[in-house]
N, C-alpha and C. Protein backbone atom coordinates (compact mmCIF):
# COMPACT_ATOMS: atom_id res chain seq x y z
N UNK A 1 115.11 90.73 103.56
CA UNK A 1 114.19 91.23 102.54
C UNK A 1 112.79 91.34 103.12
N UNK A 2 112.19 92.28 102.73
CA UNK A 2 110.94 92.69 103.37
C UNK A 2 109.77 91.87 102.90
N UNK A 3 109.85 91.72 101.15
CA UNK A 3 108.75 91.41 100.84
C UNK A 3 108.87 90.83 99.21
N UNK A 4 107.85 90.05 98.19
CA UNK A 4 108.17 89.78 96.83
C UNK A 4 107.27 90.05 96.27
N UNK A 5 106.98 89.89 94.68
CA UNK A 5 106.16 89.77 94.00
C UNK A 5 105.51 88.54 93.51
N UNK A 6 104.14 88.58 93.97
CA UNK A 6 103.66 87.39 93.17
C UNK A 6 102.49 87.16 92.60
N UNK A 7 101.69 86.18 92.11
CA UNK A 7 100.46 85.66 91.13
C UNK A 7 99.64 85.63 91.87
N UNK A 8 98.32 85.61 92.06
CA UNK A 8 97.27 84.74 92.23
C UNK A 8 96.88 83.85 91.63
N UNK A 9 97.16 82.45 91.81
CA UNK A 9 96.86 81.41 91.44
C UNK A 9 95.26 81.35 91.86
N UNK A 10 94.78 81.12 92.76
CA UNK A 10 93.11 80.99 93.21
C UNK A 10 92.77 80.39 94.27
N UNK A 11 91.99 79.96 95.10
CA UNK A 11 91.45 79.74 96.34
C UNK A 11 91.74 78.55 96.61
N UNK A 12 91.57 77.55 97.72
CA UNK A 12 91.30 76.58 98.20
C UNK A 12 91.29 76.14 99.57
N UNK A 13 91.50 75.05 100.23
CA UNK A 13 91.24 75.10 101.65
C UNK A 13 92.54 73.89 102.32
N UNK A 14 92.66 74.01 103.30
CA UNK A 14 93.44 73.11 103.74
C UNK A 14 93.37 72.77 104.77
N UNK A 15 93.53 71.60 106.05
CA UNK A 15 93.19 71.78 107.56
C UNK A 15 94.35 71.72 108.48
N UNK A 16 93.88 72.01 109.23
CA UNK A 16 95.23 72.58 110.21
C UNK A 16 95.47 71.16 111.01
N UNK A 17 96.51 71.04 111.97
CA UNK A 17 96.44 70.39 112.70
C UNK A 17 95.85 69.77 113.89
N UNK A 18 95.12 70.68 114.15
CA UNK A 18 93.84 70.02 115.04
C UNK A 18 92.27 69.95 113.85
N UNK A 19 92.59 69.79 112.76
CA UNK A 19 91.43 69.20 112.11
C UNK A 19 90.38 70.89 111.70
N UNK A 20 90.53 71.77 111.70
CA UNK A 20 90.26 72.61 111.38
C UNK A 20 90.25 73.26 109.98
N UNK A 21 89.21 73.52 109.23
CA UNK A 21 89.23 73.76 107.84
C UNK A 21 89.66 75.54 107.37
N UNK A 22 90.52 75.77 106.99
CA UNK A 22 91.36 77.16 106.48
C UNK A 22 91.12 77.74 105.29
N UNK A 23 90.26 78.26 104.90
CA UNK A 23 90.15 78.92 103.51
C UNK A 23 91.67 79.48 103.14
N UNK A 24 92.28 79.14 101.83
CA UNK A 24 93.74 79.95 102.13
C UNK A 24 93.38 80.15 100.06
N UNK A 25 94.15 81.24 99.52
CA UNK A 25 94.71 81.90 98.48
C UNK A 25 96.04 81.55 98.38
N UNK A 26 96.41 80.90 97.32
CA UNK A 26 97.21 80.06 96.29
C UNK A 26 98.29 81.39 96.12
N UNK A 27 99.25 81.93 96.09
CA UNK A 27 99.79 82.89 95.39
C UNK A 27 101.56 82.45 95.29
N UNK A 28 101.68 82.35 93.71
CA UNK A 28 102.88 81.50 92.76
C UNK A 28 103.79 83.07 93.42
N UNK A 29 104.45 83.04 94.13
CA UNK A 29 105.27 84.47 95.05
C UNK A 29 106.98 83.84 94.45
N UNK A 30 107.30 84.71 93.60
CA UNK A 30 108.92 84.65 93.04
C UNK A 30 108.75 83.52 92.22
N UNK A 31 110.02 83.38 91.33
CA UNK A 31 111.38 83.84 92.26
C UNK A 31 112.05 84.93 91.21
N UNK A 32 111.99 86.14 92.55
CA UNK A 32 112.42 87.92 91.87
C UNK A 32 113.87 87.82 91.67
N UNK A 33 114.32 88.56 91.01
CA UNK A 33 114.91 89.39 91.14
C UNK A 33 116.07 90.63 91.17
N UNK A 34 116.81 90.77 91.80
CA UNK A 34 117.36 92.19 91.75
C UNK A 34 117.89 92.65 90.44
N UNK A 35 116.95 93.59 90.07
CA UNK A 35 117.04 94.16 88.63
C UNK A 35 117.94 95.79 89.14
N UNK A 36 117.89 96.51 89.86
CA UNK A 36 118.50 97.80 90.28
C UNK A 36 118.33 97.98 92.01
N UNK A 37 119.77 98.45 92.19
CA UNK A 37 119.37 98.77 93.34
C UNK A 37 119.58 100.77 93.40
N UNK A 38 118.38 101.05 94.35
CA UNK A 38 118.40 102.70 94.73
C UNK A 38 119.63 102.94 95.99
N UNK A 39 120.37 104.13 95.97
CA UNK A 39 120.78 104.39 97.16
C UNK A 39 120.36 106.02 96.96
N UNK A 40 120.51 106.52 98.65
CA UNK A 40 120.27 107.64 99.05
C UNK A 40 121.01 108.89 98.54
N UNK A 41 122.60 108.33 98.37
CA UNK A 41 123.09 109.51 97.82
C UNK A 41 123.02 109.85 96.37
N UNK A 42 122.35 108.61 95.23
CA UNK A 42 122.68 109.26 93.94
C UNK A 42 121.07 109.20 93.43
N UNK A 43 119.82 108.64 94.17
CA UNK A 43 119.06 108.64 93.78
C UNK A 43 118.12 109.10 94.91
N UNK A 44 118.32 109.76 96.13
CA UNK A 44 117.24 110.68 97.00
C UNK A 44 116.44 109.70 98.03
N UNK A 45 116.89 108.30 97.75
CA UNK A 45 116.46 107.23 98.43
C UNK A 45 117.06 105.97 98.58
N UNK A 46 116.58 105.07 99.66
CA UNK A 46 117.44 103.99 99.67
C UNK A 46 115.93 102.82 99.19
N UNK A 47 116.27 101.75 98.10
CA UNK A 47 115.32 100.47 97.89
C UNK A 47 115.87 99.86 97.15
N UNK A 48 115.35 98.56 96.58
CA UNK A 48 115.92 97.72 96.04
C UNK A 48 114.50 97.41 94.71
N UNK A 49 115.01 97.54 93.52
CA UNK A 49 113.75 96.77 92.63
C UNK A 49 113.64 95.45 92.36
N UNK A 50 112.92 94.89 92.33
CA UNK A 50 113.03 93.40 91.84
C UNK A 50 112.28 93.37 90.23
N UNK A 51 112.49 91.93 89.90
CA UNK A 51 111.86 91.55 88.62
C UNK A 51 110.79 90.26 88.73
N UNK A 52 109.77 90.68 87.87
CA UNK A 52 109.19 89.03 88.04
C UNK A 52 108.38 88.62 86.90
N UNK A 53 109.04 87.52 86.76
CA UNK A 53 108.01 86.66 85.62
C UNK A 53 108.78 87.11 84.51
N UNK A 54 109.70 86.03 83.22
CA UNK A 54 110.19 86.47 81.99
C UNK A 54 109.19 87.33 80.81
N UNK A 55 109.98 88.13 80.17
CA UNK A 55 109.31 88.70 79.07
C UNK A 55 110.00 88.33 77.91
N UNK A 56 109.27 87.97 76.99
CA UNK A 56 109.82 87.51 76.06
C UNK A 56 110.30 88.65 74.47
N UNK A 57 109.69 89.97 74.69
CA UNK A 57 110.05 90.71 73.96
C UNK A 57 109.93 92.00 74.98
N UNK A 58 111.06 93.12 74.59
CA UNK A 58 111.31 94.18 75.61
C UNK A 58 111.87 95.23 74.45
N UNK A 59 111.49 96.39 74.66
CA UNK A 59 112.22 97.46 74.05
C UNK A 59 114.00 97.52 74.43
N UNK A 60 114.68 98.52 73.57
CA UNK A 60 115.98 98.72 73.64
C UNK A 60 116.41 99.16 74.96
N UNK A 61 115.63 100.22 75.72
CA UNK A 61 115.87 100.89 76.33
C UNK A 61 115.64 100.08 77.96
N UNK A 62 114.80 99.26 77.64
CA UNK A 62 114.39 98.36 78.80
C UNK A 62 115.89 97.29 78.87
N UNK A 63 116.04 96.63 77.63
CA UNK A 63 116.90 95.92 77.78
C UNK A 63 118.36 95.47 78.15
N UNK A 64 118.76 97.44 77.80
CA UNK A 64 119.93 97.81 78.29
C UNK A 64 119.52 97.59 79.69
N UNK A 65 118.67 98.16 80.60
CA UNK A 65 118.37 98.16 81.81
C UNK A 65 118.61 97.00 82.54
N UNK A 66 117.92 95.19 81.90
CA UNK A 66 118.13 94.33 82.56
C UNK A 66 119.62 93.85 81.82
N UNK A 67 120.23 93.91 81.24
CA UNK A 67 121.37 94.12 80.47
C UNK A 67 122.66 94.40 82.33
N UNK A 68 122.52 95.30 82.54
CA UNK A 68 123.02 95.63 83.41
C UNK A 68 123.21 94.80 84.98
N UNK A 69 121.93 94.21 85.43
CA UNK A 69 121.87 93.20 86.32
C UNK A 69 122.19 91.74 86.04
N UNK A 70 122.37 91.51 84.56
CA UNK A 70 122.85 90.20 83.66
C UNK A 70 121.78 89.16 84.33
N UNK A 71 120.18 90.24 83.67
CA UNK A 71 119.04 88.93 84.30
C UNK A 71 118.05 89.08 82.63
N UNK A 72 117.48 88.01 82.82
CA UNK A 72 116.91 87.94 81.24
C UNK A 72 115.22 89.36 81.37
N UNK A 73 114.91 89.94 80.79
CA UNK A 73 113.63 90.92 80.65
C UNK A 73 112.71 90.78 81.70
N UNK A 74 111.89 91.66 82.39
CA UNK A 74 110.93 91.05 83.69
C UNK A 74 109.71 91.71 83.03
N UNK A 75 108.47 91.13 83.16
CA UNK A 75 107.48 91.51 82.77
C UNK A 75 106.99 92.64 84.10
N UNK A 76 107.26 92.33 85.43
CA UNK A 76 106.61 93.03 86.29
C UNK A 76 107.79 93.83 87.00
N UNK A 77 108.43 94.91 87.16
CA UNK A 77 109.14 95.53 88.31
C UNK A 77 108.24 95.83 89.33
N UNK A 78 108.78 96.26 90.76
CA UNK A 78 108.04 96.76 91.86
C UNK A 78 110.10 97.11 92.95
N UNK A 79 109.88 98.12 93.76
CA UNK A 79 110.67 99.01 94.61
C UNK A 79 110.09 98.49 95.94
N UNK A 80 111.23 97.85 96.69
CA UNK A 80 111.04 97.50 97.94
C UNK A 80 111.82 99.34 98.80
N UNK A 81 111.35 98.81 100.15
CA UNK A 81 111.92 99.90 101.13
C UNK A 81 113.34 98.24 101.73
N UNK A 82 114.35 98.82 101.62
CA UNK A 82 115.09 97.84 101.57
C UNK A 82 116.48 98.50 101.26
N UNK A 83 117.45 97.80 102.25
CA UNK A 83 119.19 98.29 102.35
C UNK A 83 119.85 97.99 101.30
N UNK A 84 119.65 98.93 99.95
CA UNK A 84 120.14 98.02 99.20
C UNK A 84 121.93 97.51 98.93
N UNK A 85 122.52 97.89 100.48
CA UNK A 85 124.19 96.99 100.50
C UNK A 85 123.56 95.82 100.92
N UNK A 86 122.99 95.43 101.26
CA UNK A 86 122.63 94.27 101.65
C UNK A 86 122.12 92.94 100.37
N UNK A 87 121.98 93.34 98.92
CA UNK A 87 121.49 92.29 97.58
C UNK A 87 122.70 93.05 96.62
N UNK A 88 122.40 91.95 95.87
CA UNK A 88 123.43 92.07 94.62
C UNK A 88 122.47 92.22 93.24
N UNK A 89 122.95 92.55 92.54
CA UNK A 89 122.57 92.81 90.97
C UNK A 89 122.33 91.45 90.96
N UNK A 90 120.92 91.08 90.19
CA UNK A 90 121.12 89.52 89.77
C UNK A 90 120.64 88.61 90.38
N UNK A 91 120.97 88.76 91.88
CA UNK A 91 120.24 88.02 93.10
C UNK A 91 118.89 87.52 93.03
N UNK A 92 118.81 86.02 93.46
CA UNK A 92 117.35 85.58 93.02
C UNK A 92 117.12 85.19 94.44
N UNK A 93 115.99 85.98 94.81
CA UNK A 93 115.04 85.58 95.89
C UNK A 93 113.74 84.82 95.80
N UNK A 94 113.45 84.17 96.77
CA UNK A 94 112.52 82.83 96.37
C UNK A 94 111.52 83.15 97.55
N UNK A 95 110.34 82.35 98.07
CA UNK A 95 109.36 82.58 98.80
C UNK A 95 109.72 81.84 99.86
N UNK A 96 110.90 81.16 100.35
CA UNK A 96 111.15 80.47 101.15
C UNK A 96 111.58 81.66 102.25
N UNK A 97 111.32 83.09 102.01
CA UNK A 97 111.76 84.49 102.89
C UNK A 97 110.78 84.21 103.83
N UNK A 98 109.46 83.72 103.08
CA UNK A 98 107.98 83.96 104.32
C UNK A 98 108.35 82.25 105.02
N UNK A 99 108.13 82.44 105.89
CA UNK A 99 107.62 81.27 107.30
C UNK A 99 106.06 81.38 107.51
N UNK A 100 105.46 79.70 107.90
CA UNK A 100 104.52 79.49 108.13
C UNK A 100 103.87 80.18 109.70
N UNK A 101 102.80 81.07 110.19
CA UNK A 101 102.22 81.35 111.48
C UNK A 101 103.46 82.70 111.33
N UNK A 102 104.00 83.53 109.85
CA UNK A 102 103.63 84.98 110.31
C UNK A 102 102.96 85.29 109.24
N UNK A 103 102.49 86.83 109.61
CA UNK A 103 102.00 87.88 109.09
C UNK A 103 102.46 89.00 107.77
N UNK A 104 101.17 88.66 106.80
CA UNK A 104 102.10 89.42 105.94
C UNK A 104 100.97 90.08 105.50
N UNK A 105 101.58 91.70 104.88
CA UNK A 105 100.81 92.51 103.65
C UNK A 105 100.27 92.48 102.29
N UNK A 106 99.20 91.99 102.08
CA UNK A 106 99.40 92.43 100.48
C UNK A 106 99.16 92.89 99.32
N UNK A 107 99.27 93.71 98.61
CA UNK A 107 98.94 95.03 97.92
C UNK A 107 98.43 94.42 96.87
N UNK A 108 97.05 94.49 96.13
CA UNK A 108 97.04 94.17 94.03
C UNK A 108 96.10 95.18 94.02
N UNK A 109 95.68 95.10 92.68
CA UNK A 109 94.55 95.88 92.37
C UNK A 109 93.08 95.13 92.18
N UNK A 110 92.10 96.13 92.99
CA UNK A 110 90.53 95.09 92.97
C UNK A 110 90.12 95.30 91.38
N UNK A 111 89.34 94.19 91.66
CA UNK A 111 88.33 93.64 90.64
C UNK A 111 87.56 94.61 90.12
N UNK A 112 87.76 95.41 89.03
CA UNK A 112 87.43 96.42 87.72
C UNK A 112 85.34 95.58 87.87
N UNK A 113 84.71 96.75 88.42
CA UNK A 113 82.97 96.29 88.19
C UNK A 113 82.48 97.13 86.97
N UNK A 114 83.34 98.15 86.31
CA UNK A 114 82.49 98.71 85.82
C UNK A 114 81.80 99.68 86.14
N UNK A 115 80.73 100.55 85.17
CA UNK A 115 79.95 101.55 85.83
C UNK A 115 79.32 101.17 86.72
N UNK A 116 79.15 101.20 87.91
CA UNK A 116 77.67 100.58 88.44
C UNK A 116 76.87 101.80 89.22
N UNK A 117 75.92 101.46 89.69
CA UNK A 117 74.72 103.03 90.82
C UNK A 117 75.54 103.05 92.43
N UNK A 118 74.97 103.53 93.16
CA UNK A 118 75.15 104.38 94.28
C UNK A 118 74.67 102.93 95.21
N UNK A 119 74.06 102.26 94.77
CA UNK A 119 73.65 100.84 95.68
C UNK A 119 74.71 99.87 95.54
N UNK A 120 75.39 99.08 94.59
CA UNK A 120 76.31 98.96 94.65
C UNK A 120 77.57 99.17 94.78
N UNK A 121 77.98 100.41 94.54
CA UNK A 121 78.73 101.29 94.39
C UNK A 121 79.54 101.77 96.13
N UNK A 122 78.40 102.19 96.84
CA UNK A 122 78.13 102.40 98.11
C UNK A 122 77.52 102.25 99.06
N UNK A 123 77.20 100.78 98.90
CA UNK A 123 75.82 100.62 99.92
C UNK A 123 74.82 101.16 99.94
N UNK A 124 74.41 102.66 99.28
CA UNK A 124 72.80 103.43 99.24
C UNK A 124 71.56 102.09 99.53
N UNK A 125 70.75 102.37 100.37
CA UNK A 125 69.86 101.39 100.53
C UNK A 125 68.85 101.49 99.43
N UNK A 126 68.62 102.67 98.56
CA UNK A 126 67.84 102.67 97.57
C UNK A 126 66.51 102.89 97.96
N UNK A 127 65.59 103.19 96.60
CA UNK A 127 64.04 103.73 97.43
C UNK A 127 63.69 102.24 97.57
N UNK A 128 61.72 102.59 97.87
CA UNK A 128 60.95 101.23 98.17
C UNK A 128 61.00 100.38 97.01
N UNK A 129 60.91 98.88 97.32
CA UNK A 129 60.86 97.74 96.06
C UNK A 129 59.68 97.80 96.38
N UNK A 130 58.13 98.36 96.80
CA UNK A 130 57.13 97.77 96.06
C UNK A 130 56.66 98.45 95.12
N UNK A 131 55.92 97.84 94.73
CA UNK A 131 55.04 98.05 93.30
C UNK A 131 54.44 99.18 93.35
N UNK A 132 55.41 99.91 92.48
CA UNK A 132 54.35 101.65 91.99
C UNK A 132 55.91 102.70 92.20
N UNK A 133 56.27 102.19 92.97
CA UNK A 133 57.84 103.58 93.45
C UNK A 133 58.55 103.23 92.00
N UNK A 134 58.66 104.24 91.56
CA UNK A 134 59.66 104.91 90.02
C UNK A 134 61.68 105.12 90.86
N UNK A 135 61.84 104.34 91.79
CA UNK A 135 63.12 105.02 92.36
C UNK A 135 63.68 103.98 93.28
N UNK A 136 63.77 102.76 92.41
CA UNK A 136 64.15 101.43 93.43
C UNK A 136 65.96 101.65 93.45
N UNK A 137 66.37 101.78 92.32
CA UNK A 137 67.95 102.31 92.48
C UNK A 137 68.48 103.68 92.29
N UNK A 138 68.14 104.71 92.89
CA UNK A 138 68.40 105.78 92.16
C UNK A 138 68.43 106.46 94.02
N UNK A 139 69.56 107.84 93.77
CA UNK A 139 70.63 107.86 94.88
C UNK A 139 69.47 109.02 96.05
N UNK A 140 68.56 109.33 95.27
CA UNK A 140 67.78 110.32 95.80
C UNK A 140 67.51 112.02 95.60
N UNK A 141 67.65 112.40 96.81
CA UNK A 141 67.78 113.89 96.73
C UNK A 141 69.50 114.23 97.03
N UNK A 142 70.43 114.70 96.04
CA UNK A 142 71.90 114.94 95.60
C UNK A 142 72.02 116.17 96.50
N UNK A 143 71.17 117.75 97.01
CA UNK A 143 70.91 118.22 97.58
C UNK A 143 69.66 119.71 97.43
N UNK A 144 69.90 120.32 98.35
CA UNK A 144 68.64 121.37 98.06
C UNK A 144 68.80 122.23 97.68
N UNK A 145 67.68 123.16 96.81
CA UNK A 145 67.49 123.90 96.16
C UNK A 145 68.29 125.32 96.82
N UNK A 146 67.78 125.70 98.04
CA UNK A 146 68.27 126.82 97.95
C UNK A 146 69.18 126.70 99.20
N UNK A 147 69.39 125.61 100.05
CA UNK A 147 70.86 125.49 101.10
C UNK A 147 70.47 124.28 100.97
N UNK A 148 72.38 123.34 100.33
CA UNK A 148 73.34 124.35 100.50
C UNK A 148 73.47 124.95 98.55
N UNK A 149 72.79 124.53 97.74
CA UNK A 149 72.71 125.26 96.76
C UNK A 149 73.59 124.67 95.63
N UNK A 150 74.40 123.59 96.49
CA UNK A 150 74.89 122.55 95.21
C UNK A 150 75.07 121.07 95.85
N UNK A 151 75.88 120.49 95.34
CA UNK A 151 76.20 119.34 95.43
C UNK A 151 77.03 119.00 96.58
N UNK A 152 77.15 118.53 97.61
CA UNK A 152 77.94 118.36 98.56
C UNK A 152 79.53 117.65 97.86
N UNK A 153 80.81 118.30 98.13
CA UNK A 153 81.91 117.45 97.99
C UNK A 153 82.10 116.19 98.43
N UNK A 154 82.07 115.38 97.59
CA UNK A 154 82.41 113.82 97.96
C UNK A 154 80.81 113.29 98.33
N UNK A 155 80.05 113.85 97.69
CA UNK A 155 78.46 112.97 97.61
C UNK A 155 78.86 111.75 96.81
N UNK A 156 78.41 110.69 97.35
CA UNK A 156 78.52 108.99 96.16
C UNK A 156 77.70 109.50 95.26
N UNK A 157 77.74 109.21 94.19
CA UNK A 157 77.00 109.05 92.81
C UNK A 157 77.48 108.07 92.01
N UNK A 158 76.84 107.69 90.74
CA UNK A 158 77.44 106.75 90.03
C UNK A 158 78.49 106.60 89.37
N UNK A 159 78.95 105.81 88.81
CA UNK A 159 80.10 105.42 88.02
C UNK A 159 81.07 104.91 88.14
N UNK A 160 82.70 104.89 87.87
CA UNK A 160 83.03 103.59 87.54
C UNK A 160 83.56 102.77 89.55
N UNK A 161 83.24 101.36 89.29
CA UNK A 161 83.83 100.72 90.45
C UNK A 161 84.80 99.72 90.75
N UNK A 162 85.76 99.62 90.99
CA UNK A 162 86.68 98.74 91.70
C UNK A 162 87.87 99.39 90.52
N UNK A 163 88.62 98.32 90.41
CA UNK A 163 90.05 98.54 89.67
C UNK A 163 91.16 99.52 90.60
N UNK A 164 91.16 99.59 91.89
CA UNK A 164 91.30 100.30 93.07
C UNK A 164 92.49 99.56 93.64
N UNK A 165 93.71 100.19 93.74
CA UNK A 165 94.92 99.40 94.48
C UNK A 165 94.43 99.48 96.12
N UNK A 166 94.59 98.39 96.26
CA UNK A 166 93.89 98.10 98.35
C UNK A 166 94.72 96.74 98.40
N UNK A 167 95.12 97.30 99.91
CA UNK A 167 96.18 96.49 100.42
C UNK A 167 95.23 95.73 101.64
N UNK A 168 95.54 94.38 101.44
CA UNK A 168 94.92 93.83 102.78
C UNK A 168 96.36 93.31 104.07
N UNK A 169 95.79 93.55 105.44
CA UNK A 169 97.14 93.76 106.15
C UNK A 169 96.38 92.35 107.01
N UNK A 170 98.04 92.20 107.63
CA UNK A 170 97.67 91.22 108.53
C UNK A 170 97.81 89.24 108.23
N UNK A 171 97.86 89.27 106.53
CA UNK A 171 97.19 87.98 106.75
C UNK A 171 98.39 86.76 106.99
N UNK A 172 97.66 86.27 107.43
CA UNK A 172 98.12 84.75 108.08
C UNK A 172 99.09 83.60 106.95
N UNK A 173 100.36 83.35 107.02
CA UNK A 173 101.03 82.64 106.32
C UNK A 173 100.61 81.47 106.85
N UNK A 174 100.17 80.33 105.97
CA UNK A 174 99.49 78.86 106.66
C UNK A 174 100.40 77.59 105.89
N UNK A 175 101.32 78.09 105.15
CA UNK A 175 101.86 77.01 104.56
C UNK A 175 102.84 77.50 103.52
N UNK A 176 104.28 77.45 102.92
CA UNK A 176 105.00 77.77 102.16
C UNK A 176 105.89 76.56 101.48
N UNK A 177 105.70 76.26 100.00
CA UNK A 177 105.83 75.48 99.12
C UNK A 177 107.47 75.38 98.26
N UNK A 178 108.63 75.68 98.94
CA UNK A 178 109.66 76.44 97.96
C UNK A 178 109.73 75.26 96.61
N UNK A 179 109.00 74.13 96.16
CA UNK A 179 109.05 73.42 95.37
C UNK A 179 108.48 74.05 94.27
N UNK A 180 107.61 74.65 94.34
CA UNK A 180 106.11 74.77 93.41
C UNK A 180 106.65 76.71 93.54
N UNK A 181 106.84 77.09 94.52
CA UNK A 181 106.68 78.91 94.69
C UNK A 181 105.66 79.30 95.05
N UNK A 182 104.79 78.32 96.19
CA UNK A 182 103.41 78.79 96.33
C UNK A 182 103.71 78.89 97.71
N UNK A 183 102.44 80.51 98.15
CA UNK A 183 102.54 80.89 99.27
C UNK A 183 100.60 80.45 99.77
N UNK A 184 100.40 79.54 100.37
CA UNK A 184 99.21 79.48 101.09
C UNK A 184 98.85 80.39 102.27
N UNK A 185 98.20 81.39 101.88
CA UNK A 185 97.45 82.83 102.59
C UNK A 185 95.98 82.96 103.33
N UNK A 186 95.91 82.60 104.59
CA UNK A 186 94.54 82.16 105.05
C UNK A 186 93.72 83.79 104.69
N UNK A 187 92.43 83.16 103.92
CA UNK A 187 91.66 84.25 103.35
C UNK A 187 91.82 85.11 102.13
N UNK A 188 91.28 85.75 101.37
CA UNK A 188 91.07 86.53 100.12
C UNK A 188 91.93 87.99 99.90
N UNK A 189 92.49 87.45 99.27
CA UNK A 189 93.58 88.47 98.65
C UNK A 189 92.84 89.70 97.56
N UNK A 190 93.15 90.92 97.11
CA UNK A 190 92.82 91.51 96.29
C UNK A 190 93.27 91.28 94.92
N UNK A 191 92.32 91.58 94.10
CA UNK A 191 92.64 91.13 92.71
C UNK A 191 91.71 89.96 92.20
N UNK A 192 91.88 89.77 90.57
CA UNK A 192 91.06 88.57 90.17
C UNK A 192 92.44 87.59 89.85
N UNK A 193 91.84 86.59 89.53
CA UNK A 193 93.13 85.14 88.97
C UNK A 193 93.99 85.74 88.25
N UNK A 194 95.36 84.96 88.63
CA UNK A 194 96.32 85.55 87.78
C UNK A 194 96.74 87.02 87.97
N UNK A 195 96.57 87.63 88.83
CA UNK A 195 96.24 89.64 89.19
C UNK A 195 98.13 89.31 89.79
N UNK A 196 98.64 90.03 89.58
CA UNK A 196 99.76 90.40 90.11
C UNK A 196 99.74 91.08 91.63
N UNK A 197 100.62 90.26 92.30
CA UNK A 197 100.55 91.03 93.79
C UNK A 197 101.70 91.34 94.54
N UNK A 198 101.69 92.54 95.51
CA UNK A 198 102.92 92.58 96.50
C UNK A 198 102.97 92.13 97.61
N UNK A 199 103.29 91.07 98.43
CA UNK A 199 103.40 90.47 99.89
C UNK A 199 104.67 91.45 100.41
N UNK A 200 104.78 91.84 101.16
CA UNK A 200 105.42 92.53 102.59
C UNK A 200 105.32 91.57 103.70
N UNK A 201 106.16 91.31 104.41
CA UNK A 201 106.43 90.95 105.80
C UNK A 201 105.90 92.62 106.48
N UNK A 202 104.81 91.77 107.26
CA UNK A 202 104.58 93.02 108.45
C UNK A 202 105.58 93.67 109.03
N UNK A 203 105.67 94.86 109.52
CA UNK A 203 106.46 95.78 109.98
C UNK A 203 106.15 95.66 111.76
């Protein structure tokens, strides 16, 4: 299996064995799973879906669905790239897949800011902060009058920021819990507390 679904629980630190302090991200990862599997010839692809986290009320149409894998309602689905002869309907996978010292992917969605300006937004350094300039946050000249005569495609301007699916690659497995379902992740994951996430085993 490539990869699961899991929580952000929240930050903390831990030290390594030569006494070294590890910023690592808490993430409650399974236990998924196999709600449907895809194959190539009746569905145009080969993956496997998983389930995560119970739901306690589900439409008809949903229910027939987990009905079928004989697993109780999932609040979260997600589609692995994955053989699916290889899992069964039903199959519960746990976080004991990841090992401590590898590398893994992992996908949520960032932190929703809201409207914000072109300085936060994009770094714009903004006009002068001293006293008298009318233009301490404001994006400038957008462009000129007569070339090129409008707005450049993909000029920053304001409005809304984050809430943005971004995958961070690479990070460091520092510790795996199969008691608890916690995956200790050296460094900051995307998303706020509690944000739903995808871990991948690097490719």
């Amino acid at each position: 299996m490539i990869g699961l679904i899991g929580k952000k629980v929240g930050m903390g630190q831990v030290f390594s064995d030569k006494g070294d302090l590890i910023p690592v991200t808490l993430v409650r990862t399974g236990p998924c799973y196999v709600s449907q599997t895809k194959v190539k010839k009746k569905d145009g692809y080969d993956a496997v879906q998983l389930g995560f986290e119970d739901k306690k009320k589900t439409n008809r149409p949903s229910a027939g669905h987990f009905k079928k894998s004989g697993i109780p309602p999932k609040r979260v689905l997600r589609e692995f790239d994955a053989d699916p002869g290889e899992f069964k309907l039903g199959q519960e996978l746990k976080v004991d897949i990841f090992s401590p010292g590898e590398k893994v992917d992992v996908t949520g969605i960032s932190k929703g800011k809201g409207f914000t300006g072109v300085v936060k937004r994009y770094g714009y350094s903004g006009g002068p902060e001293s006293h008298g300039s009318m233009s301490h946050d404001v994006p400038g000249s957008i462009g000129g009058a007569t070339f090129p005569g409008r707005v450049w495609k993909g000029k920053g301007l304001p409005g809304r920021h984050g809430g943005d699916k971004v995958t961070v690659k690479g990070l460091l497995v520092v510790e795996v819990d199969p008691e608890r379902d916690l995956l200790y992740l050296k460094g900051a994951v995307p998303g706020p507390k509690n944000g739903y996430l995808i871990i991948r085993k690097k490719k």
